[in-house]
Protein backbone atom coordinates (compact mmCIF):
# COMPACT_ATOMS: atom_id res chain seq x y z
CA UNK A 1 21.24 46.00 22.23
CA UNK A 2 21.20 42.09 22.47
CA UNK A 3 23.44 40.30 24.15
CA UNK A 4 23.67 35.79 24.04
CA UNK A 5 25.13 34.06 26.63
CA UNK A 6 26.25 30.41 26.41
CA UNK A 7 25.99 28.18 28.70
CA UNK A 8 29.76 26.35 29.82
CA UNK A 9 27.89 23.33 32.13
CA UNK A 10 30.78 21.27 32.08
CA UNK A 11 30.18 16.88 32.16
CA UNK A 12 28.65 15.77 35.44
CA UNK A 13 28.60 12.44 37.10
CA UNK A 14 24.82 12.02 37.56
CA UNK A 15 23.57 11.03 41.39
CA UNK A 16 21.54 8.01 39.39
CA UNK A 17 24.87 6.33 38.31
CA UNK A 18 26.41 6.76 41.75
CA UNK A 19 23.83 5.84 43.16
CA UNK A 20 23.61 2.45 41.35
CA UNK A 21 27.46 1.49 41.46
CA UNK A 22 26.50 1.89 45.37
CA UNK A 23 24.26 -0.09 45.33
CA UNK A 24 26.45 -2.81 43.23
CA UNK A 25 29.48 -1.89 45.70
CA UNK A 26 27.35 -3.18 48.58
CA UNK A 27 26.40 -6.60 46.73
CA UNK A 28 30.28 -7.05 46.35
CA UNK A 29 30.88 -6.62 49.72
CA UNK A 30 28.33 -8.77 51.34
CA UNK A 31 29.52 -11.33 48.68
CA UNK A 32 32.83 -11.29 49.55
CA UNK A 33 31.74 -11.43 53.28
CA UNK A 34 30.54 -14.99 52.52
CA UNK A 35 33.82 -16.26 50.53
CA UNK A 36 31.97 -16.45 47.41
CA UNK A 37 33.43 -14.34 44.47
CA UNK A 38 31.72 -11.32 42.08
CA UNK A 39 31.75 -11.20 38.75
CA UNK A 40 30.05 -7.92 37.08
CA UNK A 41 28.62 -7.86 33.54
CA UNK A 42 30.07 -4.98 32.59
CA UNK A 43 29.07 -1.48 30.59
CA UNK A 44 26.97 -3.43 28.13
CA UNK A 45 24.59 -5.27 30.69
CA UNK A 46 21.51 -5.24 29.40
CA UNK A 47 19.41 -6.40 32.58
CA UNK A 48 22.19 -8.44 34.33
CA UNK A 49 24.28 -6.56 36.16
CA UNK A 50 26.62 -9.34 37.55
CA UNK A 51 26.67 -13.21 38.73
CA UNK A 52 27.62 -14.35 42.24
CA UNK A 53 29.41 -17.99 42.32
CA UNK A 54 29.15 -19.58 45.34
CA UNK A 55 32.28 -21.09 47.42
CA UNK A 56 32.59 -23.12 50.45
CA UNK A 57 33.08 -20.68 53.43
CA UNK A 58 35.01 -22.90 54.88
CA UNK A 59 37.72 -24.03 53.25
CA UNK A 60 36.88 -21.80 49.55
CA UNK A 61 36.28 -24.89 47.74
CA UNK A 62 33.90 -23.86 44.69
CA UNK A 63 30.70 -25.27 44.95
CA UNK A 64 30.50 -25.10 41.33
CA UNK A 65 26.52 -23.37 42.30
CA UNK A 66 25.73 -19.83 40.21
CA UNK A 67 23.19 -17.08 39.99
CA UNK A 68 22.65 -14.03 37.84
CA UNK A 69 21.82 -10.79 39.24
CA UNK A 70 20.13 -7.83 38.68
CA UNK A 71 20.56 -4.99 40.98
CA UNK A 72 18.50 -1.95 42.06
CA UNK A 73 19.57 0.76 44.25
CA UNK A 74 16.71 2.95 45.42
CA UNK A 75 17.16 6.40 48.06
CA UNK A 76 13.71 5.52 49.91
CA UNK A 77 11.90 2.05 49.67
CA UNK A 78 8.00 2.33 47.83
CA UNK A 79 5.48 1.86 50.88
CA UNK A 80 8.16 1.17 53.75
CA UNK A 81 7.14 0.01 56.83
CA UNK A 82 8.78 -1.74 59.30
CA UNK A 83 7.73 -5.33 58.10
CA UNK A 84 7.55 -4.69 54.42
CA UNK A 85 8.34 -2.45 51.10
CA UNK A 86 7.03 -2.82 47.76
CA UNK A 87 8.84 -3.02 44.35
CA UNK A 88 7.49 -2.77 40.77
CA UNK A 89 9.37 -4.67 38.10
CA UNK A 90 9.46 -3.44 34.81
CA UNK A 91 7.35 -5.94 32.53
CA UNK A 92 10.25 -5.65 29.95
CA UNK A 93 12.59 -6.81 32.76
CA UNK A 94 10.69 -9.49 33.90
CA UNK A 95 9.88 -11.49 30.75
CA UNK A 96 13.61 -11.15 30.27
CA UNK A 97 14.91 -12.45 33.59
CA UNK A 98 11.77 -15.35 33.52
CA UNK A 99 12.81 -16.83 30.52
CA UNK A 100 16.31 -19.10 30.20
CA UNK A 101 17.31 -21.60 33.01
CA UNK A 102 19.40 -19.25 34.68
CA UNK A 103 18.32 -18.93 38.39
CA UNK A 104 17.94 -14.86 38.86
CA UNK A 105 17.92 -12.43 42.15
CA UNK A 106 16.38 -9.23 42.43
CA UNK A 107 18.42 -7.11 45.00
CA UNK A 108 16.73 -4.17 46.45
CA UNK A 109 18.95 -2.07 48.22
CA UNK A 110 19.54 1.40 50.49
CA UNK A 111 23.24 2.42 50.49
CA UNK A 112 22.52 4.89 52.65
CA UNK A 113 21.15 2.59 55.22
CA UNK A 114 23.69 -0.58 54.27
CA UNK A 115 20.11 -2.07 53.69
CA UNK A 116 19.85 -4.85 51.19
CA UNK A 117 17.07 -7.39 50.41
CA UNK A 118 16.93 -10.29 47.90
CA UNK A 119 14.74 -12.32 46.29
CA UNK A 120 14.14 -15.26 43.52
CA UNK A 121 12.56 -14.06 40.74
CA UNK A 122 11.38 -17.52 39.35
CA UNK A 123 10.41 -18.95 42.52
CA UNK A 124 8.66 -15.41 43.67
CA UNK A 125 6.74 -14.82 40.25
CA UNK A 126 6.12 -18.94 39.87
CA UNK A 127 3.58 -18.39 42.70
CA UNK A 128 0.01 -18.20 40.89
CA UNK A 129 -0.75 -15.27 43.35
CA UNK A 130 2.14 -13.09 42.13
CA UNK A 131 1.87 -14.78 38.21
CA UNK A 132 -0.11 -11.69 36.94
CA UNK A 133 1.60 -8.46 38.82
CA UNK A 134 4.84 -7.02 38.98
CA UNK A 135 5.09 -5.82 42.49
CA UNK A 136 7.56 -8.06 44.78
CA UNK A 137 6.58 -7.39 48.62
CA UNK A 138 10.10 -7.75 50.61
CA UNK A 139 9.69 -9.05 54.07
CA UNK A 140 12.99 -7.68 55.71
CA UNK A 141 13.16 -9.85 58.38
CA UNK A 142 13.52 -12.98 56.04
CA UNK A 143 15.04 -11.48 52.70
CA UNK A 144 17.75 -9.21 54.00
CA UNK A 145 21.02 -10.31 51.99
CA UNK A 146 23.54 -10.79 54.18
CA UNK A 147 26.82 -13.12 54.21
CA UNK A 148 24.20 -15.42 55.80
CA UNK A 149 22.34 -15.47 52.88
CA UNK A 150 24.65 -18.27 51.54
CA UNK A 151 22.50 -21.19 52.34
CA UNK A 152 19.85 -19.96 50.56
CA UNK A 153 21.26 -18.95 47.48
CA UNK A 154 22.89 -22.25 47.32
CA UNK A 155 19.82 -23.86 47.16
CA UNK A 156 18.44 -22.30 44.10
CA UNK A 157 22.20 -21.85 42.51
CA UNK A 158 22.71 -24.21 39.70
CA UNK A 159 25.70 -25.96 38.09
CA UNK A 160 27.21 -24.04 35.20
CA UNK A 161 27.93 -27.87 34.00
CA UNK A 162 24.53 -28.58 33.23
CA UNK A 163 24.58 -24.95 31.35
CA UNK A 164 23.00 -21.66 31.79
CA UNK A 165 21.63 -19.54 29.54
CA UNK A 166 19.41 -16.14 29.26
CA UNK A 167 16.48 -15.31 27.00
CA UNK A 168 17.92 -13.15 24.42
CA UNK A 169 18.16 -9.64 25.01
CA UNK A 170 14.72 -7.93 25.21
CA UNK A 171 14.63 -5.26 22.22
CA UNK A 172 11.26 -3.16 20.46
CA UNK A 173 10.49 -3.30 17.15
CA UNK A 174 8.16 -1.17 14.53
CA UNK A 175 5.87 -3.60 12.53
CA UNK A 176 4.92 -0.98 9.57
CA UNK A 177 1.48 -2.99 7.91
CA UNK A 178 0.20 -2.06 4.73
CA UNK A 179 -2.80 0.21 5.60
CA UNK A 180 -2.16 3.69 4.93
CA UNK A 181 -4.42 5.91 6.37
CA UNK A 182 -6.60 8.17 4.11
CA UNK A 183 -6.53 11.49 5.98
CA UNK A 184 -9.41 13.61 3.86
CA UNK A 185 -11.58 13.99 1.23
CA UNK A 186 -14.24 16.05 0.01
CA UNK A 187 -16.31 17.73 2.58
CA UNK A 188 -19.64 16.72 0.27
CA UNK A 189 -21.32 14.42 -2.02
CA UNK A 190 -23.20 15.54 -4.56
CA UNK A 191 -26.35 13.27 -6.09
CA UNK A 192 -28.54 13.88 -9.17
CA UNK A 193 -31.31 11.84 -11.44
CA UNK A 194 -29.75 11.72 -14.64
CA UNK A 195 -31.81 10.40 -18.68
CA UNK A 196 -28.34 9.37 -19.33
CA UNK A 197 -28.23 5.07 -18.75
CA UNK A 198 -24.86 3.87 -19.63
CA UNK A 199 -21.77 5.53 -18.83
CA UNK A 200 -20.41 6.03 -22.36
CA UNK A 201 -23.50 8.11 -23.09
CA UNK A 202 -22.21 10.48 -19.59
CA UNK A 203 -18.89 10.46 -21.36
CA UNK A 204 -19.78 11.35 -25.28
CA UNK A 205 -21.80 14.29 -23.35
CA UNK A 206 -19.45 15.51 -21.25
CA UNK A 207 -16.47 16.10 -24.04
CA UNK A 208 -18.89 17.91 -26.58
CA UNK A 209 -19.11 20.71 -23.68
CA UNK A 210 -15.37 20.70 -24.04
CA UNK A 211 -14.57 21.04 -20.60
CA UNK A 212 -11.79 19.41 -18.46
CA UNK A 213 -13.38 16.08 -16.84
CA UNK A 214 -12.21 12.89 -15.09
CA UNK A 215 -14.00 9.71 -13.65
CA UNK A 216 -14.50 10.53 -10.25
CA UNK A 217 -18.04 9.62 -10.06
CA UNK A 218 -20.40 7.33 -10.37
CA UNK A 219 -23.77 5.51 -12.09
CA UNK A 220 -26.08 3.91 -9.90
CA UNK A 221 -30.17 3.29 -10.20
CA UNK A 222 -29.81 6.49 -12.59
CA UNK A 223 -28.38 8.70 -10.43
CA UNK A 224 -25.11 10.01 -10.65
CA UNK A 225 -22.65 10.23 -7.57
CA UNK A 226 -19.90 12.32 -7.12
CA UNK A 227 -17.82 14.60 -5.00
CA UNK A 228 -17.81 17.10 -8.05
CA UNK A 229 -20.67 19.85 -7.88
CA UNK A 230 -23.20 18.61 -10.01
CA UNK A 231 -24.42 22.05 -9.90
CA UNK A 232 -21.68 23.05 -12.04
CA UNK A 233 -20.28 22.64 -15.74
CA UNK A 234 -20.00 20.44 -17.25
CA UNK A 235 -21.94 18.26 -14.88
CA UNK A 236 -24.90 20.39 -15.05
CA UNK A 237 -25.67 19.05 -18.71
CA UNK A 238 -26.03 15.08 -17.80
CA UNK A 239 -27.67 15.82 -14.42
CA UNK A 240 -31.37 16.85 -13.89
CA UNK A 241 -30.89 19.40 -11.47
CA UNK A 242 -34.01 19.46 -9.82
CA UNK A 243 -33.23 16.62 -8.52
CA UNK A 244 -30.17 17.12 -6.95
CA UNK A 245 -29.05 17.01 -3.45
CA UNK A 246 -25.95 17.24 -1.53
CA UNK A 247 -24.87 15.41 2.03
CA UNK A 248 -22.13 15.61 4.43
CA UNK A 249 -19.15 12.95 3.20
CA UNK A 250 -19.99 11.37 7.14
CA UNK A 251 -23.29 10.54 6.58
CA UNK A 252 -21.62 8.25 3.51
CA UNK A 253 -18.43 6.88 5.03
CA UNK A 254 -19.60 6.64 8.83
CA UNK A 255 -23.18 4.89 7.68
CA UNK A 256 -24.26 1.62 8.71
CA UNK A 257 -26.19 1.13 5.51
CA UNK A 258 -24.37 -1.39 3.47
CA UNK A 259 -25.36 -0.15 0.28
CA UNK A 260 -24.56 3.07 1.07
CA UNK A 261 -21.06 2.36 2.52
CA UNK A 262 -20.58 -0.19 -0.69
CA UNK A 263 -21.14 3.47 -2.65
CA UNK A 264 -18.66 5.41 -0.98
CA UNK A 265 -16.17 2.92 -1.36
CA UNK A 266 -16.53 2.90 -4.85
CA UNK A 267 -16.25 6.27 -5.15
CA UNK A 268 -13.36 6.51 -3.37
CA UNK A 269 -11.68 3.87 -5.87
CA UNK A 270 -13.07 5.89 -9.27
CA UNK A 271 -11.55 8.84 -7.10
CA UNK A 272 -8.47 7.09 -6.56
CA UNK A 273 -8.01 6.27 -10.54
CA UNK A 274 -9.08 9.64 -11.99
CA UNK A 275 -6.12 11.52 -10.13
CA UNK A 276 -3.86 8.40 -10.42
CA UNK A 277 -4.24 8.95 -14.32
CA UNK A 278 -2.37 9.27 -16.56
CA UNK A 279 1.13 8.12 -14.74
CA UNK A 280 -0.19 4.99 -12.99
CA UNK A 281 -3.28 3.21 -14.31
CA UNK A 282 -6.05 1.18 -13.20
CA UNK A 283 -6.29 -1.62 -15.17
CA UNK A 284 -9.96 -3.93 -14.23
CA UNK A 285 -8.26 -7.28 -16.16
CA UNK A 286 -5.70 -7.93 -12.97
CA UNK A 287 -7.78 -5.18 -10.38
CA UNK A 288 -4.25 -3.27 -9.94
CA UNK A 289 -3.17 0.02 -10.33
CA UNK A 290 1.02 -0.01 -12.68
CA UNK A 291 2.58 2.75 -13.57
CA UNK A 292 2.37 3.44 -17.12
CA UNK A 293 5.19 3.19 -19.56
CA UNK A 294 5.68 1.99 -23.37
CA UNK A 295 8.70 0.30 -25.09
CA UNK A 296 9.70 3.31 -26.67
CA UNK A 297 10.14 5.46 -23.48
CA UNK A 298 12.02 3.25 -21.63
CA UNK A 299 12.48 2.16 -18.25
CA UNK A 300 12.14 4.81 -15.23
CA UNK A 301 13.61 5.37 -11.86
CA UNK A 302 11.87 7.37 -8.97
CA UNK A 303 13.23 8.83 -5.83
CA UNK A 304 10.90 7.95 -3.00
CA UNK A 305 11.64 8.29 0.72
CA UNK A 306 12.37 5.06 2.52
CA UNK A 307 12.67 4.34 6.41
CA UNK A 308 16.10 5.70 6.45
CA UNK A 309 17.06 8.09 3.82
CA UNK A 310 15.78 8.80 0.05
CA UNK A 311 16.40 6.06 -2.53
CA UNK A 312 15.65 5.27 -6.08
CA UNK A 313 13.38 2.43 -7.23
CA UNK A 314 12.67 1.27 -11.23
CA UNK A 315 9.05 1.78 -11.40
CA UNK A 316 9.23 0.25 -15.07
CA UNK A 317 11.88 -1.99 -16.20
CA UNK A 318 12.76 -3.09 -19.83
CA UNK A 319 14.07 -6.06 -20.66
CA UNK A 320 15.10 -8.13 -24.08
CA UNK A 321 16.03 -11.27 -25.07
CA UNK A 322 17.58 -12.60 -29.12
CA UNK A 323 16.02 -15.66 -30.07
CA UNK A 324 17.27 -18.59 -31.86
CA UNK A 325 16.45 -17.31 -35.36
CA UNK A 326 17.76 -13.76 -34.87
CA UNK A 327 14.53 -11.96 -33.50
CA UNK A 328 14.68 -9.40 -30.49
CA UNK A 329 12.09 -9.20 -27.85
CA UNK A 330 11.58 -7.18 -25.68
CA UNK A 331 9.19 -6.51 -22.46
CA UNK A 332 8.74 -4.50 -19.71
CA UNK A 333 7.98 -4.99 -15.77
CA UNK A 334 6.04 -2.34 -14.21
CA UNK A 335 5.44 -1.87 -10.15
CA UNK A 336 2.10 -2.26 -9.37
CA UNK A 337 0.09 -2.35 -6.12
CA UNK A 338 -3.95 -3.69 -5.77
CA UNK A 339 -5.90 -1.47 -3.74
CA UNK A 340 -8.73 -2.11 -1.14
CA UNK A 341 -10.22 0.89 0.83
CA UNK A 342 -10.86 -0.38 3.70
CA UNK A 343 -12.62 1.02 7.27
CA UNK A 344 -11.28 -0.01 10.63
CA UNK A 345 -12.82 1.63 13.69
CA UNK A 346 -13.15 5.51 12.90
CA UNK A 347 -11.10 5.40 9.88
CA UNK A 348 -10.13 4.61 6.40
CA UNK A 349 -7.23 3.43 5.06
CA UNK A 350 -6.19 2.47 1.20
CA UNK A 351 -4.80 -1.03 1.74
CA UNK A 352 -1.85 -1.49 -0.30
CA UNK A 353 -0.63 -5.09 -1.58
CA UNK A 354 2.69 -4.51 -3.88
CA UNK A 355 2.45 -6.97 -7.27
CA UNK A 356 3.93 -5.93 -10.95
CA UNK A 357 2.62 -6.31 -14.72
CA UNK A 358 5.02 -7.55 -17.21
CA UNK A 359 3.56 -6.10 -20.62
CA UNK A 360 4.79 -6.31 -23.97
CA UNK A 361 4.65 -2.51 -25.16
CA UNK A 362 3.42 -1.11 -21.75
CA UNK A 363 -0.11 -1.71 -22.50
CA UNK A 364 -1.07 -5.46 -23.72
CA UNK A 365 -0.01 -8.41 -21.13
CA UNK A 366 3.24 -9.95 -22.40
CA UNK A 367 2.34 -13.81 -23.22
CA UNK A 368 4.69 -15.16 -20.14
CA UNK A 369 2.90 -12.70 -17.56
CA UNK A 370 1.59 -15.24 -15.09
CA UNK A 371 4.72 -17.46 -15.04
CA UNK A 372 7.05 -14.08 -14.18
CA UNK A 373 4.81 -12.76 -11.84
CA UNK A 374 4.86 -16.25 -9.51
CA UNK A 375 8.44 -16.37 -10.12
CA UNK A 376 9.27 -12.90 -8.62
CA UNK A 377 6.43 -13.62 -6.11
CA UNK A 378 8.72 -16.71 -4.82
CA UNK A 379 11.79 -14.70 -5.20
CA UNK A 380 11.60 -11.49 -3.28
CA UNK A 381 12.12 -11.01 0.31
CA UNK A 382 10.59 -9.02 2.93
CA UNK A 383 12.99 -6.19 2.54
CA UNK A 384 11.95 -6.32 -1.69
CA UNK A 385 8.38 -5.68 -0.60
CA UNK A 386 8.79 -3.52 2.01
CA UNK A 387 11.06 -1.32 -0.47
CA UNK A 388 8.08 -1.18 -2.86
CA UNK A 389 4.92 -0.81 -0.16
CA UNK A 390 7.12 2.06 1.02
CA UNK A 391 7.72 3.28 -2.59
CA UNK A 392 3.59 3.25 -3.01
CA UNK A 393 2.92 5.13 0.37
CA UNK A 394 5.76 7.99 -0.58
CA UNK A 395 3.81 8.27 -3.99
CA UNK A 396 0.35 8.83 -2.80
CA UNK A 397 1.39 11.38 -0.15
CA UNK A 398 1.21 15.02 -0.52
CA UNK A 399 4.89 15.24 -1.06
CA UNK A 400 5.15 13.56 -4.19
CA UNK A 401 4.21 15.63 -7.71
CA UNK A 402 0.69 13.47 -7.48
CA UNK A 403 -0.99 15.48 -5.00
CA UNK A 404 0.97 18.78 -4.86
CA UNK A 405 -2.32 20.14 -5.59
CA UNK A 406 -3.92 21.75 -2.55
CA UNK A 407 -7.28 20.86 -4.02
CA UNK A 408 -6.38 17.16 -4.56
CA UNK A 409 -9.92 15.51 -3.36
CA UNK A 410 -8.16 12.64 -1.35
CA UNK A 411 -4.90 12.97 1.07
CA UNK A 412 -2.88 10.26 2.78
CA UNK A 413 -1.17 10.38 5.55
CA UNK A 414 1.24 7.38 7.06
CA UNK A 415 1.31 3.80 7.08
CA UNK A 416 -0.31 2.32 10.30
CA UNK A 417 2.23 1.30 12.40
CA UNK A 418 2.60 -0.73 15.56
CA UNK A 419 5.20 -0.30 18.56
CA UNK A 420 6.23 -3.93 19.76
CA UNK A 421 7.75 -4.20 23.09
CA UNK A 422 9.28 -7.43 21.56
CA UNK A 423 11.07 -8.37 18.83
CA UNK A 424 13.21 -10.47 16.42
CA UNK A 425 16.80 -10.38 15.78
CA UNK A 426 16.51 -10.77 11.81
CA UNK A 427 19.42 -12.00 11.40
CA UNK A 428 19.22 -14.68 13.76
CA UNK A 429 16.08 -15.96 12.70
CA UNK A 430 16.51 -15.86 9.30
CA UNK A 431 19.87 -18.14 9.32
CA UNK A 432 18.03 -20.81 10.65
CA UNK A 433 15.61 -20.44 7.93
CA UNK A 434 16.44 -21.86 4.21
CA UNK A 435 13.82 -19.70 3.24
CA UNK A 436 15.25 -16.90 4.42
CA UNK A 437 18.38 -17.03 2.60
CA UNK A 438 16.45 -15.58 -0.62
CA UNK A 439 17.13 -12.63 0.84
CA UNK A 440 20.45 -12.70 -0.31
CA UNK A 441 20.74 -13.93 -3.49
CA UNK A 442 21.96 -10.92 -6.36
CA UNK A 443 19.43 -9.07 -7.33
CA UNK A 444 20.16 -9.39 -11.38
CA UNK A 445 17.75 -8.69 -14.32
CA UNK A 446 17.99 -12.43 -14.96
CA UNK A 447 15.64 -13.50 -12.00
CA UNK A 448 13.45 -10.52 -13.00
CA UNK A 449 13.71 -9.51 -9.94
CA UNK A 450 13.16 -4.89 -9.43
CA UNK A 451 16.36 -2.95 -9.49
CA UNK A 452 15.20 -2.01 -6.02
CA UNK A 453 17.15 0.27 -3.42
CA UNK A 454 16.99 -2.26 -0.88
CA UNK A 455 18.39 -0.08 1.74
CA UNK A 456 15.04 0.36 3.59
């Protein structure tokens, strides 16, 4: 017999957020204590939790003097004493409340005690001996804020007249790059002295044995490379097999010998275009690999998984145009991407640079290929590219119907990505860029541009 219980914890007012609105209930006071008036940022502060503005204690004239501030209410100071305590700033926090021309205060305080200790960030951190750290050393004897604090603080307030402003809000951003990461191949590479000296001859031979065969291997000072068994059919018949050897895949891709690493990387590209073929070709005239598509079978959509849901992208577009004297043409774009293997530190990655092939029939180059491919060049935007480096990655993962195959001899895993503890409002940048605004124009079959999903 089983029995489930459920929990009822009902909504709670955490000790954190008491704590803190204690903390800012204590600024108010002292504050008020010296005639000057409080003004609290509100829910949405983002690292400002209110501004002080400073009147004459004596007769409440406003001295027209302001400063931002950021409180933080702790239950025990860090490394109390009775002289000193430390703080550590967070380095997010810091950049944000250095930059602008808004004077800012750090106040440390104790509610429990009534304690409460203040300090000038720009002045404290403009000190070369402070410039690289982000622990603040209170002295409580001369940074206690109290209603007597006023003097100070007016010397480092400034006139709202002459403006103030604050950096803009700190926020992270993921920078995805273009390197996808090649997560396994073959465990071993298999070399044998062949009679055989030009690759057509390997080919002619290997199709009268009338077994299945691809190009994942190589010719090179007549030996043939590949991560195939050369032991087996129908390599056996263009290999001399007492000659043949086999080594770990490390002692290939992890080698310092140029030659030998040139090798591996080739291998890795015939690899590449053997189980590519036949939906997305290599072809050696523009070094890219386009997916593969004639007149007659028209254009094609794929679903591909973006950043935020799954979308559809035209991996081959057809387009036609009548002529003067009555004639149709017609020609089709097809996504492309070049290539590079490439090893950084410990690993590989496939480095992927999105580009298209505009073709006549979906195999010759159409005449106009050169002047479409600058055009959409100049006319897609970050999010365009994005769409299709994204589209590229999906397709060469596991996932997709290209390597469903558990044996498939190479597997990717992610794009490299990077975690940025800064970053840019898009928006904001790009209206102050005419450049930017190319972003927006219609994506319509007349500019050529893809029939992308641009909802990333």
């Amino acid at each position: 017999m089983s029995s489930t219980r459920q929990s009822h914890k009902g909504k709670t007012l955490s000790r954190q957020g008491v704590l803190g609105q204690k903390g800012i209930n204590l600024i108010e006071g002292i504050v008020l204590e010296m005639a000057s008036r409080w003004t609290p940022s509100g829910p949405n502060e983002v690292g400002i939790d209110g501004y002080i503005e400073l009147f004459d204690p004596g007769n409440g004239a406003p001295l027209g003097r302001t400063l931002a501030v950021q409180s933080k209410a702790v239950s025990d100071f860090l490394n109390d004493s009775p002289d000193t305590f430390d703080y550590w700033c967070d380095r997010r926090d810091l950049d944000y409340w250095l930059q602008g021309n808004a004077p800012v205060i750090l106040i440390i305080s104790r509610p429990a005690s009534d304690e409460a200790y203040w300090v000038s960030i720009k002045d404290y951190f403009s000190d070369p001996e402070h410039k690289n750290s982000t622990k603040i050393t209170f002295l409580k004897k001369t940074q206690r804020f109290t209603s007597d604090s006023h003097r100070s603080l007016l010397e480092i307030g400034r006139s709202p007249e002459i403006g103030l402003y604050l950096a803009p809000v700190p926020r992270g951003e993921r920078l995805h790059s273009n390197l996808l990461l090649l997560e396994n191949c073959p465990a071993k590479i298999y070399v044998a002295s062949t009679d055989l000296r030009k690759p057509r001859e390997i080919w002619t031979k290997l199709h009268q044995t009338g077994h299945e065969t691809d190009g994942a291997w190589l010719l090179r000072d007549k030996r043939l490379i590949a991560f195939h068994d050369l032991s087996e059919m129908p390599w056996s018949t263009v290999c001399d097999l007492g000659t043949l050897e086999d080594f770990d895949t490390a002692e290939w891709s992890d080698s310092e010998d140029i030659d030998r690493r040139r090798q591996f990387t080739q291998l890795l590209n015939q690899t590449l275009r053997a189980h590519l073929y036949p939906s997305v070709r290599y072809w050696p005239d523009e070094d890219c690999y386009a997916y593969a598509r004639t007149i007659d079978e028209g254009p094609l959509k794929l679903p591909y998984r973006s950043l935020k849901r799954k979308s559809d992208i035209s991996v081959v577009s057809r387009f036609k145009t009548t002529t003067r004297d009555g004639r149709t043409l017609q020609w089709l774009r097809h996504l492309a991407f070049r290539g590079q293997f490439r090893r950084l530190g410990e690993q590989w990655y496939l480095e992927i640079t999105p580009t298209y092939r505009f073709t006549r029939d979906g195999h010759y180059l159409a005449r106009l290929h050169e002047d479409w491919l600058k055009g959409i060049k100049r006319l897609e935007g970050n999010r365009a590219v994005l769409s299709v480096l994204l589209f590229w990655a999906d397709y060469l993962r596991p996932r997709t119907d290209l390597f469903e195959d558990r044996d498939a001899p190479l597997r990717f895993g992610k794009l490299l990505g990077f975690e940025m503890e800064v970053g840019i409002n898009d928006k904001q940048w790009l209206s102050h860029d005419p450049k930017g605004k190319f972003e927006e124009i219609p994506i319509t079959e007349e500019l050529f541009l893809p029939n992308l999903d641009l909802e990333i």
